[in-house]
Protein backbone atom coordinates (compact mmCIF):
# COMPACT_ATOMS: atom_id res chain seq x y z
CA UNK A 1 245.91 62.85 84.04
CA UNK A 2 248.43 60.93 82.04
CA UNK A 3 252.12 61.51 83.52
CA UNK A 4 255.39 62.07 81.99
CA UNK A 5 256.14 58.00 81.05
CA UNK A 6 252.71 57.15 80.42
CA UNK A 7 252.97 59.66 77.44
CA UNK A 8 255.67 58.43 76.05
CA UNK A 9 254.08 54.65 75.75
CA UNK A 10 251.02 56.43 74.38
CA UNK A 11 252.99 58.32 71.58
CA UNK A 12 255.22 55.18 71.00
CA UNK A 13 251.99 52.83 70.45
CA UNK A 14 250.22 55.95 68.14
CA UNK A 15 253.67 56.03 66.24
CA UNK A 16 254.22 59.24 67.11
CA UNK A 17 257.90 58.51 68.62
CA UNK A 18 260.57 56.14 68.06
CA UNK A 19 261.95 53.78 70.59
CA UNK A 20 265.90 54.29 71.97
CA UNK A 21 268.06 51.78 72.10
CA UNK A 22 268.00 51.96 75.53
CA UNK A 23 264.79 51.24 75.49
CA UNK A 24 264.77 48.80 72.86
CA UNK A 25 267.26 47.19 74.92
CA UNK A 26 265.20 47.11 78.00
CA UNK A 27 262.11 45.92 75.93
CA UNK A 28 264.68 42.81 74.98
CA UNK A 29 265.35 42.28 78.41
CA UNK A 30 261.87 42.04 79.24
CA UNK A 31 261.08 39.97 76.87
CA UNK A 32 264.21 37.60 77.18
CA UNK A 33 265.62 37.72 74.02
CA UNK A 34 268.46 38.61 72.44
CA UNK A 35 268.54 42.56 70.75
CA UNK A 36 271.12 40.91 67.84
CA UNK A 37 268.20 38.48 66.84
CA UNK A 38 266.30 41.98 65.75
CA UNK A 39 268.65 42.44 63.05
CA UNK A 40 268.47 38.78 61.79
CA UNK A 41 267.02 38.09 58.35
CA UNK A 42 266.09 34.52 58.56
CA UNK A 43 262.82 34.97 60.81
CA UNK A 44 261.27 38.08 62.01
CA UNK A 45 260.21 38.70 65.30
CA UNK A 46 256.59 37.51 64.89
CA UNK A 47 257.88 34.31 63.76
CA UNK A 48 259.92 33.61 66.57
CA UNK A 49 257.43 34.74 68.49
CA UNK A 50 254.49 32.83 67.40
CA UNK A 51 257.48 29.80 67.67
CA UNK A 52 257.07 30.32 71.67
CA UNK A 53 253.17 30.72 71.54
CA UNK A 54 253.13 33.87 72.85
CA UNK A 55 249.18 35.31 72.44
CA UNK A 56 248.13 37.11 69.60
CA UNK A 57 248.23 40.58 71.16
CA UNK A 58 251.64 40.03 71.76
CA UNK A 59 252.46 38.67 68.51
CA UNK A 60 250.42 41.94 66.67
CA UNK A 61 252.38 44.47 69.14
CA UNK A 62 255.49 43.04 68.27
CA UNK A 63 254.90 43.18 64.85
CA UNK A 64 254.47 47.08 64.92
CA UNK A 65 257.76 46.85 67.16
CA UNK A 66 259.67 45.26 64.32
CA UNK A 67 257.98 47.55 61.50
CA UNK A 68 259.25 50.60 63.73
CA UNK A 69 262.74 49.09 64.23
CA UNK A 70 263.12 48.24 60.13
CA UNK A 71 261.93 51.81 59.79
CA UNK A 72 264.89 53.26 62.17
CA UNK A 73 267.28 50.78 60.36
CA UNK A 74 266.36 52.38 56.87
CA UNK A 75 266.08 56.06 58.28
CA UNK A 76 270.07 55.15 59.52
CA UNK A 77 270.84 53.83 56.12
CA UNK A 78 269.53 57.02 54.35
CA UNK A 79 270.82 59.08 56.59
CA UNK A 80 273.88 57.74 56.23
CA UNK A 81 273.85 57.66 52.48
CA UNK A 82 273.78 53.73 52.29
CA UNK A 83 270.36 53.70 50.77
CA UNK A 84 270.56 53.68 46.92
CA UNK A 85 266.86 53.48 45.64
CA UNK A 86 266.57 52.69 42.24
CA UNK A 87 265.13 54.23 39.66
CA UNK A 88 261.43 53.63 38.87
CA UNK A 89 259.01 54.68 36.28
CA UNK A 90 256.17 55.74 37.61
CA UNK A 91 253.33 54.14 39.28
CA UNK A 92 250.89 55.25 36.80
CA UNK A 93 253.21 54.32 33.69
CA UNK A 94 253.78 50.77 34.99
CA UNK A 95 250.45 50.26 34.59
């Protein structure tokens, strides 16, 4: 039987729940970097983690860490009203 926290790893790693900042946070911690180099444009996270040869599992979860965290950033932005999409034709009339 899974317990309370184990769930929560489970439905974090299916994508089926976001990560706080506390825990995002804690994860940084962990990890021993700094939660502002997240946010920075110049290298991802994989980058900077392949940088410190970290092994490929960690480089692949980390990746689906920053996709999740660059989702939460543009969720804030809409929700916020800072995200202006522009106006497209259509996929199929691009064509």
């Amino acid at each position: 039987m899974q317990t309370r926290k184990g769930r929560k790893y489970t439905d974090i790693e299916n994508g089926n729940r976001s990560i706080s900042a506390v825990e995002l946070n804690a994860l940084c911690n962990i990890l021993g970097i700094d939660i502002n180099s997240l946010f920075d444009e110049d290298d991802d996270l994989v980058t900077l983690f392949r940088k410190r040869n970290f092994s490929e599992n960690t480089i692949n979860e980390v990746e689906r860490l920053q996709d999740m965290i660059r989702v939460f950033i543009y969720q804030k932005k809409i929700y916020n009203g800072e995200f202006k999409p522009t106006k497209r034709k259509p996929l199929w009339e691009e064509c």
